[in-house]
PDB file of N, CA and C in Angstrom:
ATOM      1  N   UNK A   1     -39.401 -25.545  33.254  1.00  0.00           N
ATOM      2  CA  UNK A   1     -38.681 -26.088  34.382  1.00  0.00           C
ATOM      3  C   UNK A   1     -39.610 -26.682  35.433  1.00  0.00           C
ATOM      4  N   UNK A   2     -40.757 -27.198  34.773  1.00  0.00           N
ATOM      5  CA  UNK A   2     -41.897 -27.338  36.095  1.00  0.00           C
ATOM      6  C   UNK A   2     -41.251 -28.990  36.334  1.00  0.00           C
ATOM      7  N   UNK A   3     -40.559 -29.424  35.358  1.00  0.00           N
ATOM      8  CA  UNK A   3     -40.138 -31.149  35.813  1.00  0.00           C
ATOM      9  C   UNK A   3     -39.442 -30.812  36.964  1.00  0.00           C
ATOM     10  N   UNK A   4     -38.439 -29.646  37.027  1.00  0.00           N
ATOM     11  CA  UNK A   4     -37.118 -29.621  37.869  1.00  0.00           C
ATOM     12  C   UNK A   4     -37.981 -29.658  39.583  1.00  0.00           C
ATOM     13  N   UNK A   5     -39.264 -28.828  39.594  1.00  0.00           N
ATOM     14  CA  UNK A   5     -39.822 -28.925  40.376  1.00  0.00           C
ATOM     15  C   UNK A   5     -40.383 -30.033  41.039  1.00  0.00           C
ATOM     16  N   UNK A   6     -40.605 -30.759  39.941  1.00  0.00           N
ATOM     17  CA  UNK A   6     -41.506 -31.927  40.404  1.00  0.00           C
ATOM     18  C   UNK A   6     -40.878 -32.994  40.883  1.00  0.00           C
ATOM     19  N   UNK A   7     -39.361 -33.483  40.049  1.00  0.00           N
ATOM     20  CA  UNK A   7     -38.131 -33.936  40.893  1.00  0.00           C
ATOM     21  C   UNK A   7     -37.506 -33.481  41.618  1.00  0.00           C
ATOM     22  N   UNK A   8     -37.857 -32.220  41.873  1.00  0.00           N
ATOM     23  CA  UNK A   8     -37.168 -32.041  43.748  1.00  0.00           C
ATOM     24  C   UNK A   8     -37.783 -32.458  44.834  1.00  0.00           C
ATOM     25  N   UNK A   9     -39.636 -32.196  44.156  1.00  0.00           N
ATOM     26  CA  UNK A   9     -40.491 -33.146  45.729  1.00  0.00           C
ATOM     27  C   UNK A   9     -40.680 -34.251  45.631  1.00  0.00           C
ATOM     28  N   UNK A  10     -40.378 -35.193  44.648  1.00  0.00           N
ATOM     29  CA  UNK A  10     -40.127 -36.185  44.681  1.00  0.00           C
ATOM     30  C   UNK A  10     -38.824 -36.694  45.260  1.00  0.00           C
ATOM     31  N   UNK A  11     -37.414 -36.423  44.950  1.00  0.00           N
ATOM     32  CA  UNK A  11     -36.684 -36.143  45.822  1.00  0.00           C
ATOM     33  C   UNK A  11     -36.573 -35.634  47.666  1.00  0.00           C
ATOM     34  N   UNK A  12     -37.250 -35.014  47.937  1.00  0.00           N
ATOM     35  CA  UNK A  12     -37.511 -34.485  48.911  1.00  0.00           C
ATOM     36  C   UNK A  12     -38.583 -35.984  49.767  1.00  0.00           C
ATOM     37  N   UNK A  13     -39.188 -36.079  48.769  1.00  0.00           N
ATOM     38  CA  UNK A  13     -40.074 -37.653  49.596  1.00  0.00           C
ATOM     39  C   UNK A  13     -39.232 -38.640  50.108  1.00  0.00           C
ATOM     40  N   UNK A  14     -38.409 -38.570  49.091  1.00  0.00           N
ATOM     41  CA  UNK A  14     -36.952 -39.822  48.995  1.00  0.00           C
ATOM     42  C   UNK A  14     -36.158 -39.647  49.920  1.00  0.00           C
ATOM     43  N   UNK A  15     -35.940 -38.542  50.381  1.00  0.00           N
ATOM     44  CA  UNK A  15     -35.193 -38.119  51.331  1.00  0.00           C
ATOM     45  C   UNK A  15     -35.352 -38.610  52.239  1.00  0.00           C
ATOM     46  N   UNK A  16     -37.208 -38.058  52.569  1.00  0.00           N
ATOM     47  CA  UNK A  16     -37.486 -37.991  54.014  1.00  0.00           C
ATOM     48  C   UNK A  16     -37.793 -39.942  54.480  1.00  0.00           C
ATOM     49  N   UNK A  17     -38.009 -40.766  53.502  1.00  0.00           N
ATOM     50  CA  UNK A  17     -37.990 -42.184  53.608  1.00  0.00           C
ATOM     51  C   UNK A  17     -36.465 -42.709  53.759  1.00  0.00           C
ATOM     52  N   UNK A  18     -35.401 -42.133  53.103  1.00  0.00           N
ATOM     53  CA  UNK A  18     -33.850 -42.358  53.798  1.00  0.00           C
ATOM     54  C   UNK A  18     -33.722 -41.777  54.847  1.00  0.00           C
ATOM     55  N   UNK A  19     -34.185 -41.538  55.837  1.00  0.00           N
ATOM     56  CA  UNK A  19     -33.754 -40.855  56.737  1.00  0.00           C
ATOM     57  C   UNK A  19     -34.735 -41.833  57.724  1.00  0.00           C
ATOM     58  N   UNK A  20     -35.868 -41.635  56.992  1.00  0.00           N
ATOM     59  CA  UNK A  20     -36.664 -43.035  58.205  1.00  0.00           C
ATOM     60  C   UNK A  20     -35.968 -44.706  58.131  1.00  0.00           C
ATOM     61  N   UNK A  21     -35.621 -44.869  57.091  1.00  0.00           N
ATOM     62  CA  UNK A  21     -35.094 -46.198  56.999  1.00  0.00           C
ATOM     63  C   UNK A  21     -33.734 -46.299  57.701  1.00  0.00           C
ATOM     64  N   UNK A  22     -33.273 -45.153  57.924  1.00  0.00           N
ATOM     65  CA  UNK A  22     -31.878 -45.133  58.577  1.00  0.00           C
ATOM     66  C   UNK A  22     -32.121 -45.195  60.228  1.00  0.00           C
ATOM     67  N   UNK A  23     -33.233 -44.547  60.346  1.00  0.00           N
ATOM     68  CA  UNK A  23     -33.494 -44.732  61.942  1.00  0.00           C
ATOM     69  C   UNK A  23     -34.407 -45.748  62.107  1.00  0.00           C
ATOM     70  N   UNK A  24     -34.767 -46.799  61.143  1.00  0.00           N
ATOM     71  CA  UNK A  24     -34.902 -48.143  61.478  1.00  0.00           C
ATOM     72  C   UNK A  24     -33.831 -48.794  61.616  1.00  0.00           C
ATOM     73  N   UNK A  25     -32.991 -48.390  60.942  1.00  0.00           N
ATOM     74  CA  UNK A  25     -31.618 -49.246  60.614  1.00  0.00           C
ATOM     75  C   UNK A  25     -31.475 -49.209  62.680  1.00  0.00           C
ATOM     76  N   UNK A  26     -30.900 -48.188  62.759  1.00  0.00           N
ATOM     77  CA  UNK A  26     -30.362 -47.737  64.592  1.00  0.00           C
ATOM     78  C   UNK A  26     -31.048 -48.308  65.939  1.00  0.00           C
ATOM     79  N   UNK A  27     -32.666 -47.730  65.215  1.00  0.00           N
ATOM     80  CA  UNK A  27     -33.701 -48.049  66.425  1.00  0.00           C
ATOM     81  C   UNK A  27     -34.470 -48.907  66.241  1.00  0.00           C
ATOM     82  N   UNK A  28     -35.185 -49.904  66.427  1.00  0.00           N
ATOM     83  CA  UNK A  28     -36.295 -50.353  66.016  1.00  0.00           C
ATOM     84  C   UNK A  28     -37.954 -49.807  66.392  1.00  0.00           C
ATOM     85  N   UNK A  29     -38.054 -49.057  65.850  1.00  0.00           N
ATOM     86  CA  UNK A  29     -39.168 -47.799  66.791  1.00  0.00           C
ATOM     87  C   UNK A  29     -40.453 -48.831  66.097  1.00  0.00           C
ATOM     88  N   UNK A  30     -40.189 -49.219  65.287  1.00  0.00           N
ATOM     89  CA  UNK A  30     -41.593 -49.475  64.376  1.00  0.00           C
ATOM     90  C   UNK A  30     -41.518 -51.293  64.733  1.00  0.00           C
ATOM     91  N   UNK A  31     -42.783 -51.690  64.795  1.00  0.00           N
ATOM     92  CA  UNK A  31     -42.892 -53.545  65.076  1.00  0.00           C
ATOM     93  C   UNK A  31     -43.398 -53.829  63.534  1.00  0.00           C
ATOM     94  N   UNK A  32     -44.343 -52.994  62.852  1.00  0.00           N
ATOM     95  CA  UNK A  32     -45.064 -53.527  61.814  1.00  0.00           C
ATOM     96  C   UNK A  32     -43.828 -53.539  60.139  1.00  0.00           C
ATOM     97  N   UNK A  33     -44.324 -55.324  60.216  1.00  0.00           N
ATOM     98  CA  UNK A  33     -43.094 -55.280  59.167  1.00  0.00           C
ATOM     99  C   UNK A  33     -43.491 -55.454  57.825  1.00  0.00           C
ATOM    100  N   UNK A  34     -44.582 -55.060  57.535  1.00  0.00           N
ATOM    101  CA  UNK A  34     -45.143 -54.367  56.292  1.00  0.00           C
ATOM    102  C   UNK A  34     -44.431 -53.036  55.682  1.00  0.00           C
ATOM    103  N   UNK A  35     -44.853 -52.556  56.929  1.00  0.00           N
ATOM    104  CA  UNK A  35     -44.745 -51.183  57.030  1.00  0.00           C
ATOM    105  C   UNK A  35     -43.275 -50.725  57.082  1.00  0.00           C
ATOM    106  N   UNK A  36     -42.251 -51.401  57.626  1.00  0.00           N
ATOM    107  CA  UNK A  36     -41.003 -51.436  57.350  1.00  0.00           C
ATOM    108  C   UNK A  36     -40.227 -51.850  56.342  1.00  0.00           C
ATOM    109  N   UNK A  37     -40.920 -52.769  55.679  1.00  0.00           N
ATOM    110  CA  UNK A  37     -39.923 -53.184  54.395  1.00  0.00           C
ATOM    111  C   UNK A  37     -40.536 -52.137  53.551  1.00  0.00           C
ATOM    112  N   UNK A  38     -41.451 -51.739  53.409  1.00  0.00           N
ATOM    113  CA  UNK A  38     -41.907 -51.184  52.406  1.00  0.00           C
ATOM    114  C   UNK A  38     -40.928 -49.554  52.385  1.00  0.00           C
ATOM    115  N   UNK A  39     -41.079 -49.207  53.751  1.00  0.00           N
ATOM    116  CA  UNK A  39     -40.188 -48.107  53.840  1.00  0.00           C
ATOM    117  C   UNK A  39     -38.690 -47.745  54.163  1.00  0.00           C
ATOM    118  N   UNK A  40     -38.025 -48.920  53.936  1.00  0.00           N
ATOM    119  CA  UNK A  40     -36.497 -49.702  53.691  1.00  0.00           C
ATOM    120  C   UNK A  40     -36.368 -49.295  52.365  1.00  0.00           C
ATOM    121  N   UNK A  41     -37.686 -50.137  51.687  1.00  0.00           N
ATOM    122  CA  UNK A  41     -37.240 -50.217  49.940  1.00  0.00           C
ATOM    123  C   UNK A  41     -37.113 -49.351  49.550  1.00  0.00           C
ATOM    124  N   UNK A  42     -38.355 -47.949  50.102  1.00  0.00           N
ATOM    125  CA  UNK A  42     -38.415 -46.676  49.188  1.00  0.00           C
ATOM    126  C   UNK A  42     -37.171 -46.264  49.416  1.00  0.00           C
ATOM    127  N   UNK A  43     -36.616 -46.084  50.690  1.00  0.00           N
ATOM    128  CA  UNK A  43     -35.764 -45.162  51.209  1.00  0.00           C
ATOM    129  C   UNK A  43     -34.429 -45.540  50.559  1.00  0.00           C
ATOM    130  N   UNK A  44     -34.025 -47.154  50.512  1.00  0.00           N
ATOM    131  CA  UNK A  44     -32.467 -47.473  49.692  1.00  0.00           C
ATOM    132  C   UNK A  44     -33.166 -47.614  48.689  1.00  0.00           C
ATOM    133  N   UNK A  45     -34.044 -47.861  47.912  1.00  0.00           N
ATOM    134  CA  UNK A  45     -33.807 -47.464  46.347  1.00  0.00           C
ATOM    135  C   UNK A  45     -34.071 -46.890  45.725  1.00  0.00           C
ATOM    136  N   UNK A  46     -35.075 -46.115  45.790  1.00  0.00           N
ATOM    137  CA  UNK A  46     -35.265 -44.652  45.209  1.00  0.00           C
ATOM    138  C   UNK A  46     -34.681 -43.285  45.791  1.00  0.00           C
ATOM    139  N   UNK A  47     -34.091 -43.883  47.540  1.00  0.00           N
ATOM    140  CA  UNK A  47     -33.468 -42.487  47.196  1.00  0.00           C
ATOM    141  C   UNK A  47     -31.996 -42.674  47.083  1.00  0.00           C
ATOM    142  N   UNK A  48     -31.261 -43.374  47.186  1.00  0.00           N
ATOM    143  CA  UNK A  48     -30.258 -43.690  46.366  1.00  0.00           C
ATOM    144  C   UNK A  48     -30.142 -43.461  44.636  1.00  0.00           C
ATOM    145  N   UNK A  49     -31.231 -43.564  44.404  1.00  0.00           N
ATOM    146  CA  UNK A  49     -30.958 -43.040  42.846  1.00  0.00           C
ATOM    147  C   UNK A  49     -31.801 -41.574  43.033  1.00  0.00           C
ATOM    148  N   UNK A  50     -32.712 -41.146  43.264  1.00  0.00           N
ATOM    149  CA  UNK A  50     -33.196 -39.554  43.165  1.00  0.00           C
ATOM    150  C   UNK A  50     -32.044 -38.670  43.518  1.00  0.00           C
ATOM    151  N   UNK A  51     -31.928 -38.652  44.846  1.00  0.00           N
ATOM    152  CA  UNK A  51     -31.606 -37.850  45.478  1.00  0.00           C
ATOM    153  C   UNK A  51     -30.063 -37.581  44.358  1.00  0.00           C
ATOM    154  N   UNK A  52     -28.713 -38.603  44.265  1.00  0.00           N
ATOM    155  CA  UNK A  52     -28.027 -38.044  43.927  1.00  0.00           C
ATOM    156  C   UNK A  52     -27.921 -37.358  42.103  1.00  0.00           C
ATOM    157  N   UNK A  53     -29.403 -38.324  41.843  1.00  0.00           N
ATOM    158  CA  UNK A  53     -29.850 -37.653  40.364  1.00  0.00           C
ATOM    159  C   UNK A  53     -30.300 -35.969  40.331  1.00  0.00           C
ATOM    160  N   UNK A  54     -31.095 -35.832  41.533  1.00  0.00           N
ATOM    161  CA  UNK A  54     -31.611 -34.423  41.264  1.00  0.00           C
ATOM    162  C   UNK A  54     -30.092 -33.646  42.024  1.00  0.00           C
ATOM    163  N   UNK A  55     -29.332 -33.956  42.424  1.00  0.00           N
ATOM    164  CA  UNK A  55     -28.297 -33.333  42.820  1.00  0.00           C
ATOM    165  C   UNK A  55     -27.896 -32.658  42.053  1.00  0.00           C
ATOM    166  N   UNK A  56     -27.434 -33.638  41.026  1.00  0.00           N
ATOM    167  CA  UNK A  56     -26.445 -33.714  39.719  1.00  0.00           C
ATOM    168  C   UNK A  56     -26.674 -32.461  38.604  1.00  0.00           C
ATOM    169  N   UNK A  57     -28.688 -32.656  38.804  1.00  0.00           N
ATOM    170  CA  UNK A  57     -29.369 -32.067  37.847  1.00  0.00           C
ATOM    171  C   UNK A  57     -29.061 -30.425  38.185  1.00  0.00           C
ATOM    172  N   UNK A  58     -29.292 -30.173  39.884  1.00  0.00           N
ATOM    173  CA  UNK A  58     -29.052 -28.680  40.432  1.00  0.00           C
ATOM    174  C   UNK A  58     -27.342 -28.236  39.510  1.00  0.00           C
ATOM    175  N   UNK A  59     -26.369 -29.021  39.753  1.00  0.00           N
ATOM    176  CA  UNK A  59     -24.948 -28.806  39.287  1.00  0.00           C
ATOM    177  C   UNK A  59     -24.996 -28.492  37.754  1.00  0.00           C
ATOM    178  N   UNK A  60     -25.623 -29.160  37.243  1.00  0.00           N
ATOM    179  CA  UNK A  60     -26.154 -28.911  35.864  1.00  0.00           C
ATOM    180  C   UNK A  60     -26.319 -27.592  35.658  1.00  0.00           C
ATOM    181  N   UNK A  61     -27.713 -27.115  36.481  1.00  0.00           N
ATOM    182  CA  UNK A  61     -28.081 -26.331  36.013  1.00  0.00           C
ATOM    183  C   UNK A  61     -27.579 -24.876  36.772  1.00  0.00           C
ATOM    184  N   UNK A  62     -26.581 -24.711  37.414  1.00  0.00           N
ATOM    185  CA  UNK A  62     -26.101 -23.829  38.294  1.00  0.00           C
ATOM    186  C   UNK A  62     -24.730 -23.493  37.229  1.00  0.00           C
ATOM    187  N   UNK A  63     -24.341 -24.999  36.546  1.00  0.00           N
ATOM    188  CA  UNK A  63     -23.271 -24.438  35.702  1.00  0.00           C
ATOM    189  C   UNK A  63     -23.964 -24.193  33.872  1.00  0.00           C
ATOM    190  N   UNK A  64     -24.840 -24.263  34.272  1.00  0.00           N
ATOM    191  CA  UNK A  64     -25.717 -23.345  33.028  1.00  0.00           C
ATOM    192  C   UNK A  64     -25.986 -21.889  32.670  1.00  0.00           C
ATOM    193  N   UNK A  65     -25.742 -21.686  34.215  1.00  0.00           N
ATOM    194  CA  UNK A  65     -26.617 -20.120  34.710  1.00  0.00           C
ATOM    195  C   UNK A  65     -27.772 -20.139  35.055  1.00  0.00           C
ATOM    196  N   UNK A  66     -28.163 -21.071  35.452  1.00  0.00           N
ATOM    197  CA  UNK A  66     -29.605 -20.973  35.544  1.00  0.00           C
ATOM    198  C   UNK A  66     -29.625 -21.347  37.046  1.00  0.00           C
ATOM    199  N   UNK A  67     -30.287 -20.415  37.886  1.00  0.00           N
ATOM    200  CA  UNK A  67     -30.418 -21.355  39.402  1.00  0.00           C
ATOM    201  C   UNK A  67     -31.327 -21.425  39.610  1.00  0.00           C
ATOM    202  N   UNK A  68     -31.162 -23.016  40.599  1.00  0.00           N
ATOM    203  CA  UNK A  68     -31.766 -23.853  40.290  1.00  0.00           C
ATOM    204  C   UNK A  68     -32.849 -23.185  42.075  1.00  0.00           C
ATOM    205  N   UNK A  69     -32.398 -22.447  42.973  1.00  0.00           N
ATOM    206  CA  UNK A  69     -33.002 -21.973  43.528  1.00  0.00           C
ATOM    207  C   UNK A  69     -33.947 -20.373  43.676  1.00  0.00           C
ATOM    208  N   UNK A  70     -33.679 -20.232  41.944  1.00  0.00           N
ATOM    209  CA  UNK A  70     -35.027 -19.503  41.610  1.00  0.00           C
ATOM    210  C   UNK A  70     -36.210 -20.155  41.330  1.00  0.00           C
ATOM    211  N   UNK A  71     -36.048 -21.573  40.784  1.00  0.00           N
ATOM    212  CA  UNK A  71     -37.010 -22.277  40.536  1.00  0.00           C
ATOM    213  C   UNK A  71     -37.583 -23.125  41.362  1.00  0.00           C
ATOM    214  N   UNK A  72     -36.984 -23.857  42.278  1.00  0.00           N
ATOM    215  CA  UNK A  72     -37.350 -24.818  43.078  1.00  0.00           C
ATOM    216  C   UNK A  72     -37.170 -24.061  44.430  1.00  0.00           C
ATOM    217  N   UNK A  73     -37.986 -24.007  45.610  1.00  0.00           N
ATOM    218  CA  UNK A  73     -37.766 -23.475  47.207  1.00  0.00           C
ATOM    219  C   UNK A  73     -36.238 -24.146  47.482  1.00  0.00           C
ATOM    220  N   UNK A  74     -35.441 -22.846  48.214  1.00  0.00           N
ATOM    221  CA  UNK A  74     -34.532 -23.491  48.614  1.00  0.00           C
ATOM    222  C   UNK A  74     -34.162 -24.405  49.465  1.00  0.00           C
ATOM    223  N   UNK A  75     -35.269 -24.326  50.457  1.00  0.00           N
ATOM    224  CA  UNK A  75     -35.104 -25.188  51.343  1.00  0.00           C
ATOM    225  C   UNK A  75     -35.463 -26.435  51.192  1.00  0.00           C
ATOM    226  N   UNK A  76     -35.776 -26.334  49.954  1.00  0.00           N
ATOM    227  CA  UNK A  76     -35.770 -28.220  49.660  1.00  0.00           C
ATOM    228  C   UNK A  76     -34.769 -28.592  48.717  1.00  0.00           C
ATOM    229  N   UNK A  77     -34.050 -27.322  48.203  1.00  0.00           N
ATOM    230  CA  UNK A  77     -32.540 -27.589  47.844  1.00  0.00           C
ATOM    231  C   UNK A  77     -31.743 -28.008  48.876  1.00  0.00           C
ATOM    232  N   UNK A  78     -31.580 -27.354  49.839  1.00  0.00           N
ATOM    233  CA  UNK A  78     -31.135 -27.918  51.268  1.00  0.00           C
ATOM    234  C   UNK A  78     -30.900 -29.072  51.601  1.00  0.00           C
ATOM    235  N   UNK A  79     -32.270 -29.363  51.523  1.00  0.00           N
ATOM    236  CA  UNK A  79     -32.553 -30.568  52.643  1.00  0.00           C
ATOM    237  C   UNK A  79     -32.400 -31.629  51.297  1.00  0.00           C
ATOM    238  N   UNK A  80     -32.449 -31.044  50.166  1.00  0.00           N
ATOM    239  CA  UNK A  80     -32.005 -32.541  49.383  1.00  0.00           C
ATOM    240  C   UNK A  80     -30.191 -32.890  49.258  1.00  0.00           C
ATOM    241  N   UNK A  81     -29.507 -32.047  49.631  1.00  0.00           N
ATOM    242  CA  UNK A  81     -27.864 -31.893  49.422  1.00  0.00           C
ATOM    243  C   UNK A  81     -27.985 -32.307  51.002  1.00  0.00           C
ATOM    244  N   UNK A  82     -28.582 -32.007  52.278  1.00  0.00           N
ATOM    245  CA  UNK A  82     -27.975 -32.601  53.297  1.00  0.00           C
ATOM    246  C   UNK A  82     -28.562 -34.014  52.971  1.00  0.00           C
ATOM    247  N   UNK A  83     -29.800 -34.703  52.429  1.00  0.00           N
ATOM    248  CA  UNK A  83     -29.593 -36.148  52.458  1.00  0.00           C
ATOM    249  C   UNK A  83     -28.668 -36.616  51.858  1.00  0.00           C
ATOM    250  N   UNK A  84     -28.228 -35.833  50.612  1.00  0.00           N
ATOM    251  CA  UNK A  84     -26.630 -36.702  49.605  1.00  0.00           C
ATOM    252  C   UNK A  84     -25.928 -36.410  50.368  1.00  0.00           C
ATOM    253  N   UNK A  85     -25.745 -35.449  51.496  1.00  0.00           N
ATOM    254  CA  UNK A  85     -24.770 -36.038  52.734  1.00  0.00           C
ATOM    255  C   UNK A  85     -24.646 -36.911  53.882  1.00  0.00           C
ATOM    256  N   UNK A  86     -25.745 -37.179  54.068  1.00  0.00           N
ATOM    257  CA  UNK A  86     -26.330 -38.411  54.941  1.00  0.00           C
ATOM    258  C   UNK A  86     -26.193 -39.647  54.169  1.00  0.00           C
ATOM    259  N   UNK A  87     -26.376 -39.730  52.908  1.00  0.00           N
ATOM    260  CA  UNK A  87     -26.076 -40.889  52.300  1.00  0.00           C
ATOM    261  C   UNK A  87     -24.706 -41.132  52.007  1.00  0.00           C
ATOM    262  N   UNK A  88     -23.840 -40.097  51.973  1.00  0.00           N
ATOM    263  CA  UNK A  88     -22.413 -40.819  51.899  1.00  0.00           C
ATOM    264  C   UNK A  88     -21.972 -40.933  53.219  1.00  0.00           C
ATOM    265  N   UNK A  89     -22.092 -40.240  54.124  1.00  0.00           N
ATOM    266  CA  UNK A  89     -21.858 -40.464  55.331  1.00  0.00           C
ATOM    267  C   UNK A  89     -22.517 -42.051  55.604  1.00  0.00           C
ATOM    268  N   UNK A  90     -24.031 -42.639  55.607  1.00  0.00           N
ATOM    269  CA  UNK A  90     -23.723 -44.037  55.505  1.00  0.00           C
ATOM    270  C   UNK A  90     -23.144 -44.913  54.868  1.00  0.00           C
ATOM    271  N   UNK A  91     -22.873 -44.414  53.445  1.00  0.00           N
ATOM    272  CA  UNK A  91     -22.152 -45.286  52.555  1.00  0.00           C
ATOM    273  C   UNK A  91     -20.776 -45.403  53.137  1.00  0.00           C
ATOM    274  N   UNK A  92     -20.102 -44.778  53.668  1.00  0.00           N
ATOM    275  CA  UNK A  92     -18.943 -44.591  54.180  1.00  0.00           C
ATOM    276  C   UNK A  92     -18.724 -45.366  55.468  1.00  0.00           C
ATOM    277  N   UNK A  93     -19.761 -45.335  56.452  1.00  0.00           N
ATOM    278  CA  UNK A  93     -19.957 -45.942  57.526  1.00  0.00           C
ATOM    279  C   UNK A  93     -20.168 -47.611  57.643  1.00  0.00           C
ATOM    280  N   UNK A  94     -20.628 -48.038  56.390  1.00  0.00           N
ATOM    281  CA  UNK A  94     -20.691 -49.163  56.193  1.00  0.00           C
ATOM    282  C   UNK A  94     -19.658 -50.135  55.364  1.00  0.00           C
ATOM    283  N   UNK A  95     -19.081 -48.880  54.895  1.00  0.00           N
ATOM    284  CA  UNK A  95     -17.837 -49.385  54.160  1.00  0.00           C
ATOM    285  C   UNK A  95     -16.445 -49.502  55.363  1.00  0.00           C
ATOM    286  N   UNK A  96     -17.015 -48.823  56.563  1.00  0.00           N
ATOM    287  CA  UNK A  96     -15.671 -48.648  57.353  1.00  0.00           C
ATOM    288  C   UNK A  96     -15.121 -50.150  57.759  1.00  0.00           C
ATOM    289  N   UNK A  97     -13.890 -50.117  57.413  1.00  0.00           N
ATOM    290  CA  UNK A  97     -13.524 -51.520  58.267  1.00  0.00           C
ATOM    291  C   UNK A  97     -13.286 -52.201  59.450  1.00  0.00           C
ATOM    292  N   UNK A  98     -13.866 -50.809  60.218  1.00  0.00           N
ATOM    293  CA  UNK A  98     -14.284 -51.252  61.572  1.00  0.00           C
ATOM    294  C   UNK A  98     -15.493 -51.409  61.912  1.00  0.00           C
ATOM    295  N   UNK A  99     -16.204 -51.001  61.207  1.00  0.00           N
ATOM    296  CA  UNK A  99     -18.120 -51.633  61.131  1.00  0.00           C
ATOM    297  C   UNK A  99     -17.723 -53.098  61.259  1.00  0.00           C
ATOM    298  N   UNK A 100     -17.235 -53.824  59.918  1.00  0.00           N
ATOM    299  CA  UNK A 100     -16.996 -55.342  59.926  1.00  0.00           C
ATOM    300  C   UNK A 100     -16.216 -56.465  61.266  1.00  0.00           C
ATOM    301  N   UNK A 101     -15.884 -55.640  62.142  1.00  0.00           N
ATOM    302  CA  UNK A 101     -15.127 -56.896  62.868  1.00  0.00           C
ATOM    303  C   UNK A 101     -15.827 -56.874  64.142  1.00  0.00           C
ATOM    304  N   UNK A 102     -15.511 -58.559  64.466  1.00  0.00           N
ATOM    305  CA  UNK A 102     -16.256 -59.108  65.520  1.00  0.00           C
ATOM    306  C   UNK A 102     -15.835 -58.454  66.667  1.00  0.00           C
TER     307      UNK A 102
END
């Protein structure tokens, strides 16, 4: 189970780059736009696919019997289920049809 590990801190990276790209999205804290696209990209596309992949994988393996927080720290079980909640919460937010009007 050392992969399950290794895709949770990878996950957990993914996270923490959706969460910065989201407070670029809000604020513009950062001027350097190297440094911003680059951490846009990580954040919508790898963690858009990690995060709700290693999700999936915990559900997997919880309906296996196997938990998945004997193996991996929980608190990066945590913090990877509150970003798949931060990400539908934006997915949702951007889908609202009051985001869209002038």
């Amino acid at each position: 189970m050392r992969w399950l590990i290794f895709l949770s801190k990878v996950a957990f990276l993914c996270g923490v780059t959706v969460i910065l790209a989201l407070s670029l999205l809000f604020y513009e804290w950062n001027k350097g736009e190297t440094v911003s696209s680059s951490i846009i990209t990580s954040g919508y596309v790898l963690g858009l696919v990690m995060i709700p992949l290693i999700n999936v994988i915990y559900l997997i393996c919880w309906a296996a019997g196997k938990k998945p927080g004997a193996i991996v720290p929980k608190w990066i079980i945590i913090f990877n289920i509150l970003c798949l909640l931060l990400i539908f919460v934006y997915i949702f937010f951007i889908n609202d049809p009051y985001y869209h009007q002038a």
